[in-house]
PDB file of N, CA and C in Angstrom:
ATOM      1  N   UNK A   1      -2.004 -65.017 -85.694  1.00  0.00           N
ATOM      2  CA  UNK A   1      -0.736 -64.336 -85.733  1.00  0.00           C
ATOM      3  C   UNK A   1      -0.372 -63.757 -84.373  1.00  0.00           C
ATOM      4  N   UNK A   2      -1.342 -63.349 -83.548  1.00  0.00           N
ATOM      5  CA  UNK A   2      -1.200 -62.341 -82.300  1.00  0.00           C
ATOM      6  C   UNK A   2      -0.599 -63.698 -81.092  1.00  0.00           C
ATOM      7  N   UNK A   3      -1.406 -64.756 -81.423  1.00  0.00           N
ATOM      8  CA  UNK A   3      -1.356 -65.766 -80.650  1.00  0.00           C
ATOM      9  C   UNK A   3       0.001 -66.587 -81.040  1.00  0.00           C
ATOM     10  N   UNK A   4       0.590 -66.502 -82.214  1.00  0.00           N
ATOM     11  CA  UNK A   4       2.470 -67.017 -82.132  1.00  0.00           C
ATOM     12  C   UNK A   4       2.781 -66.086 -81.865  1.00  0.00           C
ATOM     13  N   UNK A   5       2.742 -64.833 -81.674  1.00  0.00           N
ATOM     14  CA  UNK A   5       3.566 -63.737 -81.344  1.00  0.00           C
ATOM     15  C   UNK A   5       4.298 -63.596 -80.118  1.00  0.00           C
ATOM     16  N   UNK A   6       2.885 -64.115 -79.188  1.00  0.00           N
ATOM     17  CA  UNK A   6       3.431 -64.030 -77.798  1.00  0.00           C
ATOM     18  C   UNK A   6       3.588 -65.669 -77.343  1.00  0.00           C
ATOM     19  N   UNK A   7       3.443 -66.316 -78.660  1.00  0.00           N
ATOM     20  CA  UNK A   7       4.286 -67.431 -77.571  1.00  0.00           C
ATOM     21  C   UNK A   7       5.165 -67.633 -77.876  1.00  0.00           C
ATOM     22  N   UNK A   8       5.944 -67.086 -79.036  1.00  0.00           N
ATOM     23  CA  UNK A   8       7.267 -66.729 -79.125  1.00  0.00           C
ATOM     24  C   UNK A   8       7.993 -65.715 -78.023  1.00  0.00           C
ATOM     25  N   UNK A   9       7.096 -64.579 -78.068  1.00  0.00           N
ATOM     26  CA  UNK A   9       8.228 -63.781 -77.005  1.00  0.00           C
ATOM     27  C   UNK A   9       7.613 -64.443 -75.212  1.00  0.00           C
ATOM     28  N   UNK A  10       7.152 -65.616 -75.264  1.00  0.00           N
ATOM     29  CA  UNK A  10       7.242 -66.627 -73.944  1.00  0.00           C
ATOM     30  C   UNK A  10       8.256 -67.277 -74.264  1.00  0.00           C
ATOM     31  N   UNK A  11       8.849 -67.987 -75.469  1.00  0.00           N
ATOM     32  CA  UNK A  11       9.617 -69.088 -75.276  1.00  0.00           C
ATOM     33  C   UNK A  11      10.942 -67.902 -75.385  1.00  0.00           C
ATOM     34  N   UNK A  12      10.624 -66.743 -76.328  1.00  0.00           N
ATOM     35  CA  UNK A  12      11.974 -66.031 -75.608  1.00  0.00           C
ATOM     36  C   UNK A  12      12.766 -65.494 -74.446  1.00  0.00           C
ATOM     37  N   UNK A  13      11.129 -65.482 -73.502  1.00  0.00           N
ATOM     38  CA  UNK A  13      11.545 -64.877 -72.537  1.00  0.00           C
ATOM     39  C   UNK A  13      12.062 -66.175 -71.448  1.00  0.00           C
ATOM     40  N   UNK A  14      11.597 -67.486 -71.576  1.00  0.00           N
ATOM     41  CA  UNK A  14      12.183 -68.508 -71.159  1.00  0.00           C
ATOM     42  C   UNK A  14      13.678 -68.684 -71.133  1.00  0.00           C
ATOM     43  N   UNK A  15      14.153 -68.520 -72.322  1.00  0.00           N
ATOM     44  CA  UNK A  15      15.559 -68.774 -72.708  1.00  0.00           C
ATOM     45  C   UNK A  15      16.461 -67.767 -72.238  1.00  0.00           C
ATOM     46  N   UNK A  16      15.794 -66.413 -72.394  1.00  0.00           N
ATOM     47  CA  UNK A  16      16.984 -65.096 -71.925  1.00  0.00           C
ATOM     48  C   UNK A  16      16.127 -64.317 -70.394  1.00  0.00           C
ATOM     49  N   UNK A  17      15.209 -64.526 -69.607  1.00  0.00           N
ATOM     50  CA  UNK A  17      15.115 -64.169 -68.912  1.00  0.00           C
ATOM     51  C   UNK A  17      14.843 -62.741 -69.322  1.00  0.00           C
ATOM     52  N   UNK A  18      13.950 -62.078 -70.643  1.00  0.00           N
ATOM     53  CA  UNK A  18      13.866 -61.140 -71.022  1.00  0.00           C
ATOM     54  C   UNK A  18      12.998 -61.076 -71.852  1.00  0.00           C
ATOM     55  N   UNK A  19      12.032 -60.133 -72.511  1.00  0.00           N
ATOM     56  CA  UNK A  19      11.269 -60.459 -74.086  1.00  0.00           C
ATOM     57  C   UNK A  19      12.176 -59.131 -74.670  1.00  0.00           C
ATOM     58  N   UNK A  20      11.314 -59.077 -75.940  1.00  0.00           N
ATOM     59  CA  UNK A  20      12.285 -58.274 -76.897  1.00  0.00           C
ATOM     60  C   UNK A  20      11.167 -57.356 -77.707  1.00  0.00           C
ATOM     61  N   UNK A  21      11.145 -56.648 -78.597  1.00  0.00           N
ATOM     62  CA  UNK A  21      10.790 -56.110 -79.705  1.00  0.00           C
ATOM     63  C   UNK A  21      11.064 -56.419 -80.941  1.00  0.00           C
ATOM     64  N   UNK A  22      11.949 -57.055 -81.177  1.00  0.00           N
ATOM     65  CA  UNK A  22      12.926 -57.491 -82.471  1.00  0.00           C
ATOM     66  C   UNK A  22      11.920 -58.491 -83.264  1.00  0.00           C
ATOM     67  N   UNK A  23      11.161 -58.125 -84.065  1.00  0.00           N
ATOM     68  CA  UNK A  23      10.747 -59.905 -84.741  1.00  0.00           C
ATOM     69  C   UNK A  23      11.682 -60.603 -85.228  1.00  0.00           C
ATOM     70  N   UNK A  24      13.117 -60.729 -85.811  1.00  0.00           N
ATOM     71  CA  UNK A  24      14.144 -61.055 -86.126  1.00  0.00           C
ATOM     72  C   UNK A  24      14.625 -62.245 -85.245  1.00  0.00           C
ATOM     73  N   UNK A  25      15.097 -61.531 -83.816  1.00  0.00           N
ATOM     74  CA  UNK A  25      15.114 -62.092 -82.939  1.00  0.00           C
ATOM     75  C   UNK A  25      14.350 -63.563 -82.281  1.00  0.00           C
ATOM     76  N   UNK A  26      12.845 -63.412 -82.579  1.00  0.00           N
ATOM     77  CA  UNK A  26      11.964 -63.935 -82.769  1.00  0.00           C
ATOM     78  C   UNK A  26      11.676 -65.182 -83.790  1.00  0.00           C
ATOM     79  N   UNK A  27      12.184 -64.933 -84.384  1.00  0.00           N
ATOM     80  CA  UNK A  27      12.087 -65.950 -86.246  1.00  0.00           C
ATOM     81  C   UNK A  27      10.850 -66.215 -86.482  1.00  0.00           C
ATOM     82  N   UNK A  28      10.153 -65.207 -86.277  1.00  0.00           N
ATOM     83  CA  UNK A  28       8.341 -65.211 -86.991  1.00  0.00           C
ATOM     84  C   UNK A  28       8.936 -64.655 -88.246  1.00  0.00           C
ATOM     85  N   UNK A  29       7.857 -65.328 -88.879  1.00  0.00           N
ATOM     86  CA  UNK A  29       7.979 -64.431 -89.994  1.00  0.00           C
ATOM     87  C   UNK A  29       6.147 -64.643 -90.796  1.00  0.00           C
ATOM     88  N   UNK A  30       5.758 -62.772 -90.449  1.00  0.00           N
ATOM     89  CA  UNK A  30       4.913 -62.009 -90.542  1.00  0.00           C
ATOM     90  C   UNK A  30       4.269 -61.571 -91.541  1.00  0.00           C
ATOM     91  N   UNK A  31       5.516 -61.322 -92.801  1.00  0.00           N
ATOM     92  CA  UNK A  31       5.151 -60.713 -93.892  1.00  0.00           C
ATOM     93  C   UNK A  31       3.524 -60.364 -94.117  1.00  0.00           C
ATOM     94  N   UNK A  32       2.366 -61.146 -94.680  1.00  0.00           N
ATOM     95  CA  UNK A  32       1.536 -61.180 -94.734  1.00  0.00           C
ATOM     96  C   UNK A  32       0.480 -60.662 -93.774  1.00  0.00           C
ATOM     97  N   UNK A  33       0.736 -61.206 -92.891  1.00  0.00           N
ATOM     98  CA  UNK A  33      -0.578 -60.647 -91.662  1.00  0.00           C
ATOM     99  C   UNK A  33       0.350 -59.549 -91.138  1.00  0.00           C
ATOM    100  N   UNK A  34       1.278 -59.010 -91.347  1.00  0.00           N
ATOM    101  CA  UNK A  34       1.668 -57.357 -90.492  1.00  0.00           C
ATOM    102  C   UNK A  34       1.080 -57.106 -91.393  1.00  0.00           C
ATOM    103  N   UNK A  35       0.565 -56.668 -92.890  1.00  0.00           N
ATOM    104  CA  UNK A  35      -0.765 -56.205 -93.417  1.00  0.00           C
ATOM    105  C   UNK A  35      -1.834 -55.736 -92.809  1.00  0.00           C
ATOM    106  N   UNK A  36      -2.320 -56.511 -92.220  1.00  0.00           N
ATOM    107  CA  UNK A  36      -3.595 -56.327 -91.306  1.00  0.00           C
ATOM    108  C   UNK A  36      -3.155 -55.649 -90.039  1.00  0.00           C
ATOM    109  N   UNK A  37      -2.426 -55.754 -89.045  1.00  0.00           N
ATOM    110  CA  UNK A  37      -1.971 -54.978 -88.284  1.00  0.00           C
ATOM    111  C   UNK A  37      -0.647 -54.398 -88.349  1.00  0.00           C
ATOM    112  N   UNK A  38      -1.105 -53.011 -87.727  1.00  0.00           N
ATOM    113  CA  UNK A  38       0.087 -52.436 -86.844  1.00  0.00           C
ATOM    114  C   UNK A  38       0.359 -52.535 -85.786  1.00  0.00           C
ATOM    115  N   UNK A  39       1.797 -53.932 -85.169  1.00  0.00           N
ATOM    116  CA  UNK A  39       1.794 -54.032 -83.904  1.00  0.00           C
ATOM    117  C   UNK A  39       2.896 -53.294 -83.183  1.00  0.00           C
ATOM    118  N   UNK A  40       2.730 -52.815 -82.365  1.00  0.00           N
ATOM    119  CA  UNK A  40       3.531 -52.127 -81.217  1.00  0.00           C
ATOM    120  C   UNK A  40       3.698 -52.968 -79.806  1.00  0.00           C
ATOM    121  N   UNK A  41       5.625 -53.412 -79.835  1.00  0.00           N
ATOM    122  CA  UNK A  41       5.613 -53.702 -78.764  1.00  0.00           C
ATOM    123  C   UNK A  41       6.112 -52.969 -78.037  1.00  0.00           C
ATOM    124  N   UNK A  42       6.066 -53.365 -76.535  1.00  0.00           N
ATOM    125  CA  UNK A  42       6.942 -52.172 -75.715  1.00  0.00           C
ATOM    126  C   UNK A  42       7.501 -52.796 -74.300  1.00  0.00           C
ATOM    127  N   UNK A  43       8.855 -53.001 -74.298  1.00  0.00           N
ATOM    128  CA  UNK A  43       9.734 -54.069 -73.785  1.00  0.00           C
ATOM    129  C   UNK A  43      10.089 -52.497 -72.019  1.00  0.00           C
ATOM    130  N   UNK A  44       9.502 -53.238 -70.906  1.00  0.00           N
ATOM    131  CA  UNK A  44       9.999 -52.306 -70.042  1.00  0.00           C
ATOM    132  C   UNK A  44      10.886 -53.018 -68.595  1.00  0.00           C
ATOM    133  N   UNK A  45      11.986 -52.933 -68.836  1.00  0.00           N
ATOM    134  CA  UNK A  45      12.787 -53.304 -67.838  1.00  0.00           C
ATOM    135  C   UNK A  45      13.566 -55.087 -68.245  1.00  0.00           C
ATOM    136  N   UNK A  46      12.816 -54.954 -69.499  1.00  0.00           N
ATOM    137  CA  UNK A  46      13.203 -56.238 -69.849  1.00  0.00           C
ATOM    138  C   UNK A  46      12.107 -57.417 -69.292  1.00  0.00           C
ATOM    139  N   UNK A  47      11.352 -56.976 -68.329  1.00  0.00           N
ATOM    140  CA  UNK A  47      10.797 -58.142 -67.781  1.00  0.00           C
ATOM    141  C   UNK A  47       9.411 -57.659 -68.145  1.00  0.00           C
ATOM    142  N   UNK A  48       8.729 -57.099 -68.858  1.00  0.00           N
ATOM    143  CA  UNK A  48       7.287 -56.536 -69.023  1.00  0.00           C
ATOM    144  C   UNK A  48       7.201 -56.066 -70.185  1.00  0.00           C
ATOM    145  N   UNK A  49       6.383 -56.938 -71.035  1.00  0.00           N
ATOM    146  CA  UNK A  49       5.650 -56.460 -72.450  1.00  0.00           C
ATOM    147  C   UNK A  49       4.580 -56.234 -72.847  1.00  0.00           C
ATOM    148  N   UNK A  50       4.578 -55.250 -73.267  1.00  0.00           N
ATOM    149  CA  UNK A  50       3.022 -54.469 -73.557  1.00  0.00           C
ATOM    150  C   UNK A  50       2.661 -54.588 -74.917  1.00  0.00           C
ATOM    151  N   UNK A  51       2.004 -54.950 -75.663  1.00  0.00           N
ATOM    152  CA  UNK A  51       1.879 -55.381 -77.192  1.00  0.00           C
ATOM    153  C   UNK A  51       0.420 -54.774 -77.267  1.00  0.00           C
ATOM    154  N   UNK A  52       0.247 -53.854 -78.851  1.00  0.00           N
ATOM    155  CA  UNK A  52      -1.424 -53.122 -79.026  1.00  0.00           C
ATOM    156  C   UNK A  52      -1.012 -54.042 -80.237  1.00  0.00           C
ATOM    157  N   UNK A  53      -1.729 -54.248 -81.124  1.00  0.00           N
ATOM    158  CA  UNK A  53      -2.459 -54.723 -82.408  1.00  0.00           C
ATOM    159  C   UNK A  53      -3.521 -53.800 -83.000  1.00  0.00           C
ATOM    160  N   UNK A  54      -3.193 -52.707 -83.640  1.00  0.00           N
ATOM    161  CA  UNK A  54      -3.870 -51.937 -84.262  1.00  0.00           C
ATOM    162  C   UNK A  54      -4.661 -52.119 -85.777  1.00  0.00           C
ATOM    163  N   UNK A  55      -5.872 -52.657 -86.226  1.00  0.00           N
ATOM    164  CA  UNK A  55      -6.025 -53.246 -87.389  1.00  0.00           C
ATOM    165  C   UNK A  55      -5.597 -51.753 -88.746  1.00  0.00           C
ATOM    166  N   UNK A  56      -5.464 -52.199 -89.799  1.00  0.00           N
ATOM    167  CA  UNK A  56      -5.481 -50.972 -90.758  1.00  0.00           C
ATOM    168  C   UNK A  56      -6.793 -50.872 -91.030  1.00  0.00           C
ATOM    169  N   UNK A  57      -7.221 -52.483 -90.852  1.00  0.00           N
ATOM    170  CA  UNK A  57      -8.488 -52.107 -91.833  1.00  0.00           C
ATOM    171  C   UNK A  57      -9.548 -51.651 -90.263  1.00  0.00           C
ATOM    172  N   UNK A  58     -10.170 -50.869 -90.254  1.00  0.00           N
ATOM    173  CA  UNK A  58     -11.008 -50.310 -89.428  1.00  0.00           C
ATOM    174  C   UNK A  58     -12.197 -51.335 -88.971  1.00  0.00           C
ATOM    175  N   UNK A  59     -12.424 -51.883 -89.559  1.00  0.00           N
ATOM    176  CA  UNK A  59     -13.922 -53.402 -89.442  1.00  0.00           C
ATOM    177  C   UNK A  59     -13.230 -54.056 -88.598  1.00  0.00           C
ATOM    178  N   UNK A  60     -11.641 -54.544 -88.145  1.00  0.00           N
ATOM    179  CA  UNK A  60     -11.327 -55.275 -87.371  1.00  0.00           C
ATOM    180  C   UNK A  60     -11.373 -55.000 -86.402  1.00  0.00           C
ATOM    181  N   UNK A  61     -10.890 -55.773 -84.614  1.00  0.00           N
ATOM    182  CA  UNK A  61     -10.777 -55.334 -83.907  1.00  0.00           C
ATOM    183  C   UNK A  61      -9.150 -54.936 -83.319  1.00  0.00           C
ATOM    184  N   UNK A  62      -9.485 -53.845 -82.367  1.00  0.00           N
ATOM    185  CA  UNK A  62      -7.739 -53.468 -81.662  1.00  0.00           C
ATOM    186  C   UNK A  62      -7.759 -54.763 -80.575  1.00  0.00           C
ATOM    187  N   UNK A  63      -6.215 -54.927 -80.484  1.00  0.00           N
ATOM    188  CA  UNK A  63      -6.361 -56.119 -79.790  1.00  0.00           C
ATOM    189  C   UNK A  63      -4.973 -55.662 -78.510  1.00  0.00           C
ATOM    190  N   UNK A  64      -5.331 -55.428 -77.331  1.00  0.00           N
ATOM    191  CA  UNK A  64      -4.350 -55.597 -76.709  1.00  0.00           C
ATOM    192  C   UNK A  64      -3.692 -56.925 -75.480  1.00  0.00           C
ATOM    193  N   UNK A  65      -2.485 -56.444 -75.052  1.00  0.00           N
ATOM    194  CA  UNK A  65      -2.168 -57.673 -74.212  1.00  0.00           C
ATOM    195  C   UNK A  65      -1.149 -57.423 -73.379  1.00  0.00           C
ATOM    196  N   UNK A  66      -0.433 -58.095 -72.240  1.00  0.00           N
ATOM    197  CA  UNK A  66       0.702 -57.958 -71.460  1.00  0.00           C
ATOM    198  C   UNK A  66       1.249 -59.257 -70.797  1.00  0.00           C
ATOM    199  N   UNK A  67       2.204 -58.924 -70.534  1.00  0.00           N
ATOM    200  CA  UNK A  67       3.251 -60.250 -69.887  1.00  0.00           C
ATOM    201  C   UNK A  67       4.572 -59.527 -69.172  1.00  0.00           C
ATOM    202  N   UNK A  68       4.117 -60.289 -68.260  1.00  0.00           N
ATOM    203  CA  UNK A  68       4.738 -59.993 -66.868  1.00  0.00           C
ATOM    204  C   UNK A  68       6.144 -61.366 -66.502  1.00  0.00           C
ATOM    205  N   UNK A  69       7.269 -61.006 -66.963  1.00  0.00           N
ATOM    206  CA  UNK A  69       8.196 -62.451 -66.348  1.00  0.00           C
ATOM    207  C   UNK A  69       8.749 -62.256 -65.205  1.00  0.00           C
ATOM    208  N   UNK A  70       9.417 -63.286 -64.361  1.00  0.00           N
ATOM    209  CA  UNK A  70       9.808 -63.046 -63.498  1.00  0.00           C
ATOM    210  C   UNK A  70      10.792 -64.929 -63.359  1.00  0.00           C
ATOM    211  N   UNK A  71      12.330 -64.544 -63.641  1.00  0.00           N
ATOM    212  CA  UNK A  71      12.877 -65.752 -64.096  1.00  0.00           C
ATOM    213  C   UNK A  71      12.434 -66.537 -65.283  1.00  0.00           C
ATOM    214  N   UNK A  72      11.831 -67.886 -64.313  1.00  0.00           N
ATOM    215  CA  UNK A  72      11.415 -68.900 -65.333  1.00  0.00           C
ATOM    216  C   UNK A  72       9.867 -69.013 -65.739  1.00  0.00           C
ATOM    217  N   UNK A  73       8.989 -67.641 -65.112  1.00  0.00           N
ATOM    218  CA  UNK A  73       7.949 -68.313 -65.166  1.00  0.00           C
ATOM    219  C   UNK A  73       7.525 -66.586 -65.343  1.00  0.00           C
ATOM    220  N   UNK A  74       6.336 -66.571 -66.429  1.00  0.00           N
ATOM    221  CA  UNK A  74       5.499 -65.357 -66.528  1.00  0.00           C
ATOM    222  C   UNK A  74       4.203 -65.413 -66.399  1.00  0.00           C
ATOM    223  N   UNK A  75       3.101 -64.315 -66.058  1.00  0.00           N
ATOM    224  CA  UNK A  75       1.762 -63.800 -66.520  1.00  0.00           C
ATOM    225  C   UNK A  75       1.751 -63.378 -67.388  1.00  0.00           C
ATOM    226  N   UNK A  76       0.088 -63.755 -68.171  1.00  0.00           N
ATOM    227  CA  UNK A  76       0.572 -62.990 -69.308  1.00  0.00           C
ATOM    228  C   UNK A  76      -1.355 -62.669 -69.815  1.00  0.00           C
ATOM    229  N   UNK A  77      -1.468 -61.584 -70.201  1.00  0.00           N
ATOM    230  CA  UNK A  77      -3.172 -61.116 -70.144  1.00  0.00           C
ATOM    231  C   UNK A  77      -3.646 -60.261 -71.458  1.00  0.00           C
ATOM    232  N   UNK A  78      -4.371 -61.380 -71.935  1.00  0.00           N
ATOM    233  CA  UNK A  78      -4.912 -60.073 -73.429  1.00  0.00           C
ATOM    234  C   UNK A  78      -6.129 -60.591 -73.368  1.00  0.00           C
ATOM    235  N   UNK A  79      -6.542 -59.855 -74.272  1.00  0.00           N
ATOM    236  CA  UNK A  79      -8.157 -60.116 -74.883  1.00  0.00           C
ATOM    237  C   UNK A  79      -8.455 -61.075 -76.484  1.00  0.00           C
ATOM    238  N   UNK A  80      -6.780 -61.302 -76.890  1.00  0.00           N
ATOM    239  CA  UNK A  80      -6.879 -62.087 -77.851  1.00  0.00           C
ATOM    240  C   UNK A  80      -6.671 -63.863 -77.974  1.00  0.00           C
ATOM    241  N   UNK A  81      -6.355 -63.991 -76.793  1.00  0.00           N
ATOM    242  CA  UNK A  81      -5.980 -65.626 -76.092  1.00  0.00           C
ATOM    243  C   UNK A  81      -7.067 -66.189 -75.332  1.00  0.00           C
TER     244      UNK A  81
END
């Protein structure tokens, strides 16, 4: 789930030169596994996203990550990819 997440907000940020927060926006659809986590994104300047993955259930792990765009092309760094 963590791993379409952000390659959705890559192919979003491809298209608008931006990522987002919106899963809507996005057209994931989560229902089920947002169960297991609470994710927090955090969109700064438009060009930098910060995403935690917080499990509910405590046995899992926290998972964080970031992405850096710049035009057509981003970095992008977690511990879950």
């Amino acid at each position: 789930m963590l791993v379409e997440l952000m390659n959705a907000e890559m192919d979003y940020f491809l298209e608008r030169n931006e990522f987002t927060t919106n899963f809507k926006e996005l057209s994931l659809k989560l229902p089920a596994e947002q169960k297991v986590y609470i994710i927090d994104l955090e969109v700064i300047e438009g060009t930098q996203l910060s995403l935690k993955a917080t499990p509910v259930d405590k046995s899992f792990k926290t998972y964080t990550g970031a992405a850096f765009g710049r035009k057509s092309s981003f970095l992008f760094n977690s511990d879950f990819m």
